[in-house]
PDB file of N, CA and C in Angstrom:
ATOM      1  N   UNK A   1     328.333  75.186 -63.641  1.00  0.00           N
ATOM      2  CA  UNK A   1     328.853  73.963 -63.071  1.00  0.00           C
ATOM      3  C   UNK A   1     328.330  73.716 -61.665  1.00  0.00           C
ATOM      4  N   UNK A   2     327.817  74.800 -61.226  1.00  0.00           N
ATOM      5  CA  UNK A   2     327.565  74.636 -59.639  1.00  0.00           C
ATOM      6  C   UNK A   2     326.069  73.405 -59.642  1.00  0.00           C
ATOM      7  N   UNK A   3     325.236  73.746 -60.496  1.00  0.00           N
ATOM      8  CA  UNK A   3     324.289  72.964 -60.800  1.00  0.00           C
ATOM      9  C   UNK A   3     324.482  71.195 -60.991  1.00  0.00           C
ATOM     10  N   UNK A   4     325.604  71.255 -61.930  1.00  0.00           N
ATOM     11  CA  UNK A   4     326.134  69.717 -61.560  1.00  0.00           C
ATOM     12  C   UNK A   4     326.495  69.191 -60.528  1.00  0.00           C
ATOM     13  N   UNK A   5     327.174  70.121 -60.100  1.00  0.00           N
ATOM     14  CA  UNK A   5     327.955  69.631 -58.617  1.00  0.00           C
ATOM     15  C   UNK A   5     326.763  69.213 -57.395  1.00  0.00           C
ATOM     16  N   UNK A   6     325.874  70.246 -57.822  1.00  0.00           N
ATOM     17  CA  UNK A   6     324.185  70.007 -57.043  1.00  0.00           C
ATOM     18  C   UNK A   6     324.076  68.489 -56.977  1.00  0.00           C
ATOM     19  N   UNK A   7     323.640  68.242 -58.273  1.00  0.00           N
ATOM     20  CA  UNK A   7     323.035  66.952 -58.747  1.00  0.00           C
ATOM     21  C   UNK A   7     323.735  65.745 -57.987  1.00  0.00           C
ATOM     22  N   UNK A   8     325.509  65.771 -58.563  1.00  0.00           N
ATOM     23  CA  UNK A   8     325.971  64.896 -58.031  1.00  0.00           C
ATOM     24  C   UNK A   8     326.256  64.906 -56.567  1.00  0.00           C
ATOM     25  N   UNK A   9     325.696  66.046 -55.554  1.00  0.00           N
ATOM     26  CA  UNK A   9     325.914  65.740 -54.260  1.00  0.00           C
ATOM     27  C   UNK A   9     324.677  64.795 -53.577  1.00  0.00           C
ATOM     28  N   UNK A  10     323.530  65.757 -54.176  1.00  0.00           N
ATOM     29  CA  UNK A  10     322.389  64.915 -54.068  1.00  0.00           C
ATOM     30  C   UNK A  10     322.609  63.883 -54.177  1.00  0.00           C
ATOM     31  N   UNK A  11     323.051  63.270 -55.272  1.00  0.00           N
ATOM     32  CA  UNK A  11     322.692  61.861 -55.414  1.00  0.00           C
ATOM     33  C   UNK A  11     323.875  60.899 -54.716  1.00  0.00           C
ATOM     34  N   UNK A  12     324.883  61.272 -54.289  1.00  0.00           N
ATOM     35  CA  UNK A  12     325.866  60.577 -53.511  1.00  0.00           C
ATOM     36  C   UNK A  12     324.940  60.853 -52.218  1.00  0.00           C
ATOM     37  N   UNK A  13     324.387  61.785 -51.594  1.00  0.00           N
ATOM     38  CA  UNK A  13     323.657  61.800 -50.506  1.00  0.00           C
ATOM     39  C   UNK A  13     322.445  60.950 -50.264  1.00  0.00           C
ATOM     40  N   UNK A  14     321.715  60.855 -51.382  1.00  0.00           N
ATOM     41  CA  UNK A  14     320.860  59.653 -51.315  1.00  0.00           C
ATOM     42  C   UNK A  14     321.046  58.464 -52.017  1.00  0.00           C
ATOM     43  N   UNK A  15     322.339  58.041 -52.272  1.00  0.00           N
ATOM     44  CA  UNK A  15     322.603  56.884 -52.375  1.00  0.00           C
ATOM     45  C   UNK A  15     323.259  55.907 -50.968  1.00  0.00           C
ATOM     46  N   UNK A  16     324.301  57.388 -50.166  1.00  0.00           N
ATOM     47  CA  UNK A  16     324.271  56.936 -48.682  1.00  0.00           C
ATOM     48  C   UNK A  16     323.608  56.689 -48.107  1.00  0.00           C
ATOM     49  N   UNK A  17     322.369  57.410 -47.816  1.00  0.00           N
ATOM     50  CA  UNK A  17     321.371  57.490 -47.087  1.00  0.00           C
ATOM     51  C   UNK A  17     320.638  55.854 -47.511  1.00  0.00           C
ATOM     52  N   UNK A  18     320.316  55.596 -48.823  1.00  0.00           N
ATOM     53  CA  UNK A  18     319.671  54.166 -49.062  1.00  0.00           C
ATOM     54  C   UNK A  18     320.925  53.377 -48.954  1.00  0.00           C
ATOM     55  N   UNK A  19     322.096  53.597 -48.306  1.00  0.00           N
ATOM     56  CA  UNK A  19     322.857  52.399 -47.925  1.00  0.00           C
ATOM     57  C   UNK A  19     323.033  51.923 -46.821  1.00  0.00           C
ATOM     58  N   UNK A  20     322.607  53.293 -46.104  1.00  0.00           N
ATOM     59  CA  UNK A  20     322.688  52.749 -44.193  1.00  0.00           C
ATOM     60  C   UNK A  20     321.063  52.305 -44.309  1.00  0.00           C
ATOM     61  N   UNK A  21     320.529  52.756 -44.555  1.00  0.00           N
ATOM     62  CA  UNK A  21     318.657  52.069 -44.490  1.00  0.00           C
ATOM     63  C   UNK A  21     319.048  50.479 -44.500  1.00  0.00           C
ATOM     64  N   UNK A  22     319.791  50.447 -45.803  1.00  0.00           N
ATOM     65  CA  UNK A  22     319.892  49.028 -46.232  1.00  0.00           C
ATOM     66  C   UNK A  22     320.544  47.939 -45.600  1.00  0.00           C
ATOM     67  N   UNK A  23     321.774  48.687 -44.751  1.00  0.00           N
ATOM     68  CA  UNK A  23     322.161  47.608 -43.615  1.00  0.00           C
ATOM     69  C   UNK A  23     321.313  47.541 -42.660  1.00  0.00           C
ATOM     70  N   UNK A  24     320.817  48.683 -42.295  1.00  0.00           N
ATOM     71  CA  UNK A  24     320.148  48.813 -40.962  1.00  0.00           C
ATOM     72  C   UNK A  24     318.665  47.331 -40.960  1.00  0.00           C
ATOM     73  N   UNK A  25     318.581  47.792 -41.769  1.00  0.00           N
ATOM     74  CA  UNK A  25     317.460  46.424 -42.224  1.00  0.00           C
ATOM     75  C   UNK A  25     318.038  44.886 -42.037  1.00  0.00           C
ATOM     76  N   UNK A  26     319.236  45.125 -42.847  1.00  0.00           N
ATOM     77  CA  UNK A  26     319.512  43.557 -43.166  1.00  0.00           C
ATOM     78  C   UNK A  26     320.446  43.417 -41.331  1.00  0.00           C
ATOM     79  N   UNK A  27     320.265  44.418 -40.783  1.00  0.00           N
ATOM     80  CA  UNK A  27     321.329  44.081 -39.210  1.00  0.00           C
ATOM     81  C   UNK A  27     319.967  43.726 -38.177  1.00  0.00           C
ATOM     82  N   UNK A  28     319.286  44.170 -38.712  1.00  0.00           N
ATOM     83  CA  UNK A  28     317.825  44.292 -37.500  1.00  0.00           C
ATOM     84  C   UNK A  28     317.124  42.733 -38.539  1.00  0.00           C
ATOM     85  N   UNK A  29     317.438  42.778 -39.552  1.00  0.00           N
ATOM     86  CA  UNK A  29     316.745  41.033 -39.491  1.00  0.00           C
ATOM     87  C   UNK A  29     317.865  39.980 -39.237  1.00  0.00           C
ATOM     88  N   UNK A  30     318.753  40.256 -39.096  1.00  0.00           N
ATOM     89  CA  UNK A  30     319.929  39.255 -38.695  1.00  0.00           C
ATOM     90  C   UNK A  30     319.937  39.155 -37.311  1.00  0.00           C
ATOM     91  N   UNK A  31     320.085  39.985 -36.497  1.00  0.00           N
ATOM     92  CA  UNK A  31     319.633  40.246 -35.011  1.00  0.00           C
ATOM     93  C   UNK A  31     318.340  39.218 -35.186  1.00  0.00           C
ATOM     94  N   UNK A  32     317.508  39.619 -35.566  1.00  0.00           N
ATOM     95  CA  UNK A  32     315.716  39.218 -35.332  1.00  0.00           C
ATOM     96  C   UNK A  32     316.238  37.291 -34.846  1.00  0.00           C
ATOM     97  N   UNK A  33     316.416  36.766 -36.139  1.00  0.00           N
ATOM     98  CA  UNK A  33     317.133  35.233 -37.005  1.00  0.00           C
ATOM     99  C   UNK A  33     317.716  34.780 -35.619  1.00  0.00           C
ATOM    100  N   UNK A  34     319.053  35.969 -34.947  1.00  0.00           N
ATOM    101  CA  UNK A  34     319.526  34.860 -34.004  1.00  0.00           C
ATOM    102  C   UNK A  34     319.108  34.937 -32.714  1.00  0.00           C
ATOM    103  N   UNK A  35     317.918  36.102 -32.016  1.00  0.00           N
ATOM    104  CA  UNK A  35     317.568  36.175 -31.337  1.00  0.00           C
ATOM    105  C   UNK A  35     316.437  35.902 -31.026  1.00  0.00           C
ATOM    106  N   UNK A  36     315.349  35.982 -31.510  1.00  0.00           N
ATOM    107  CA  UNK A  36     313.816  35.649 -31.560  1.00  0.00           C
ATOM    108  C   UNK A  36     313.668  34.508 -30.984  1.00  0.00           C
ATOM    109  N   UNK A  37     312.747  34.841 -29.809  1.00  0.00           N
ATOM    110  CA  UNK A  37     312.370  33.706 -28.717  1.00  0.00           C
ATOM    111  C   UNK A  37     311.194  32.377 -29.566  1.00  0.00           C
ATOM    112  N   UNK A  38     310.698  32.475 -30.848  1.00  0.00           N
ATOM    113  CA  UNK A  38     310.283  31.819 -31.293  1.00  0.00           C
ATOM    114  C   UNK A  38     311.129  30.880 -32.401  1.00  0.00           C
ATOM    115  N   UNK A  39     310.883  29.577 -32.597  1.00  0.00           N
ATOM    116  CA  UNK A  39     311.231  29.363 -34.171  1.00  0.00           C
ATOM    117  C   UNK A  39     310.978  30.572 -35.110  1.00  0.00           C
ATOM    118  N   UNK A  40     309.260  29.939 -35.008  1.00  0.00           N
ATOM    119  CA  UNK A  40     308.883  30.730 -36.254  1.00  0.00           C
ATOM    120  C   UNK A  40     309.376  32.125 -36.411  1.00  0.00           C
ATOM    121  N   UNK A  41     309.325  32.656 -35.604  1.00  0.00           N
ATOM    122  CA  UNK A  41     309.963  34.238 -35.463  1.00  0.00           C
ATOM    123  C   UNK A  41     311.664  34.389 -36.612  1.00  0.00           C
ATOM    124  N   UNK A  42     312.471  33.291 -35.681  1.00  0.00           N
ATOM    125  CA  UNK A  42     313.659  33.271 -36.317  1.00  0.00           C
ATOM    126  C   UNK A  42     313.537  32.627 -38.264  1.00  0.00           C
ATOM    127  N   UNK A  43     313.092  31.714 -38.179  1.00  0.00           N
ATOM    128  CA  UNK A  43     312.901  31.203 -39.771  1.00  0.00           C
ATOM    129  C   UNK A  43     312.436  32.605 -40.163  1.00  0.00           C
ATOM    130  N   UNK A  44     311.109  33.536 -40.231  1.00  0.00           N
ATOM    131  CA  UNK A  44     310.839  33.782 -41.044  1.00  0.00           C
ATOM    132  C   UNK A  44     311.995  34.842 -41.204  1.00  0.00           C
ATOM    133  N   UNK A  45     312.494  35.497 -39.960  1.00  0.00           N
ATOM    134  CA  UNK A  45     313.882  36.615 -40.066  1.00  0.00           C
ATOM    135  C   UNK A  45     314.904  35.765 -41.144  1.00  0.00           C
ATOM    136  N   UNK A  46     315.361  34.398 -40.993  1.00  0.00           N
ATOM    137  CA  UNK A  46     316.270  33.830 -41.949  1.00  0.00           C
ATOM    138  C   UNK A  46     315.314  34.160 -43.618  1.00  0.00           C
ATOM    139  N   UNK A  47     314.373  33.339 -43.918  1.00  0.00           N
ATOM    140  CA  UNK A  47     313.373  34.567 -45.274  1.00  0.00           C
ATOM    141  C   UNK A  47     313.539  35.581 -45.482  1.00  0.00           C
ATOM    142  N   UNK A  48     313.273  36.344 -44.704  1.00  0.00           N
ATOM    143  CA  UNK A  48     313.728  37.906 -44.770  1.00  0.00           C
ATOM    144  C   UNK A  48     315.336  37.630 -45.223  1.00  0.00           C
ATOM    145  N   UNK A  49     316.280  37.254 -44.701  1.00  0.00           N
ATOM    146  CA  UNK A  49     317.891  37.729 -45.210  1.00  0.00           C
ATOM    147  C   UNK A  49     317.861  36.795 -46.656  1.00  0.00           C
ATOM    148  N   UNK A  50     317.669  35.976 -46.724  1.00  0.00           N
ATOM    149  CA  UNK A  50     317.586  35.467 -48.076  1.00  0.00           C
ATOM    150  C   UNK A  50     316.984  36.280 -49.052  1.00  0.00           C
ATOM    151  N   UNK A  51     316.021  37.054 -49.110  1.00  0.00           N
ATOM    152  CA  UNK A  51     315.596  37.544 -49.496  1.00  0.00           C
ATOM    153  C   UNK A  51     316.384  38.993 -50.202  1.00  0.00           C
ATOM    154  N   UNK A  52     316.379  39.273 -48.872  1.00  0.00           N
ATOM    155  CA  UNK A  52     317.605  40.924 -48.837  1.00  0.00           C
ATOM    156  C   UNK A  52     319.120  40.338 -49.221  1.00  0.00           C
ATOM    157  N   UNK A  53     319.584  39.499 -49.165  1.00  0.00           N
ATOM    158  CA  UNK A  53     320.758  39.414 -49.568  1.00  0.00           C
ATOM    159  C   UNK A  53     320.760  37.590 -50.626  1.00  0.00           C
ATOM    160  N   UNK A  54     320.101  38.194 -51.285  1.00  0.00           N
ATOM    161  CA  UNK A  54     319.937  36.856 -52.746  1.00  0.00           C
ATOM    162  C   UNK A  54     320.877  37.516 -53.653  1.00  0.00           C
ATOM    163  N   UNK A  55     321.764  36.659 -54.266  1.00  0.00           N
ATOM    164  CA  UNK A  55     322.803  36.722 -55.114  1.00  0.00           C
ATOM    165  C   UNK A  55     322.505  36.128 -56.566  1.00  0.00           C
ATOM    166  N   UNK A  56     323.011  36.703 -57.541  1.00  0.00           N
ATOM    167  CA  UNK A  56     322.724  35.745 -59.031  1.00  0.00           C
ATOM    168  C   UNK A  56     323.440  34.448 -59.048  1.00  0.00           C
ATOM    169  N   UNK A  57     322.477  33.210 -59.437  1.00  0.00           N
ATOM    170  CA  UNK A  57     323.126  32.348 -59.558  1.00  0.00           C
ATOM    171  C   UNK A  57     323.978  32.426 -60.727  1.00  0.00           C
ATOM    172  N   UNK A  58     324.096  32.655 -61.482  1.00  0.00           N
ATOM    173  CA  UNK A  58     324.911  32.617 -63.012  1.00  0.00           C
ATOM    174  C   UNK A  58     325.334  34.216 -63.210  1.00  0.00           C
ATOM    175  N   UNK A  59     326.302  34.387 -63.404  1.00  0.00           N
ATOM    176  CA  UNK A  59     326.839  34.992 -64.335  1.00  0.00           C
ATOM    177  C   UNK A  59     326.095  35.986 -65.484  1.00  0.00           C
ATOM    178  N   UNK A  60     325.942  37.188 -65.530  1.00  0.00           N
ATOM    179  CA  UNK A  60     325.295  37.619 -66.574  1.00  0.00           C
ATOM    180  C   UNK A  60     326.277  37.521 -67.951  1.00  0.00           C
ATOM    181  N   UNK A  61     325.647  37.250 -69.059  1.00  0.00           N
ATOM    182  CA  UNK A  61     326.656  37.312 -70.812  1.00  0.00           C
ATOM    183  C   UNK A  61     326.212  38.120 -71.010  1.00  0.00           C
TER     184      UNK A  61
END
């Protein structure tokens, strides 16, 4: 059993680990969006969050 317990620590450990990556990203392009001394700078940071945080339009059946 110790072997399972392995597996499932691992993988709760790198599922944390790809969850702070994943804010850290979407906080550093949200930052970028409202701070960036350019337009263009800010639009393309707003692309970027659309991007990273796109939702299903419909419903899966």
């Amino acid at each position: 059993m110790s072997a399972l317990s392995a597996l499932i620590h691992d993988g709760a450990l790198a599922a944390g680990i790809g969850t702070v990556l994943y804010t850290a990203t979407v906080a550093t392009a949200a930052l970028t969006a409202l701070l960036a001394r350019t337009p263009r700078r800010r639009r393309d940071a707003r692309a970027v969050l659309t991007i990273l945080l796109r939702r299903p339009t419909t419903p899966p059946e």
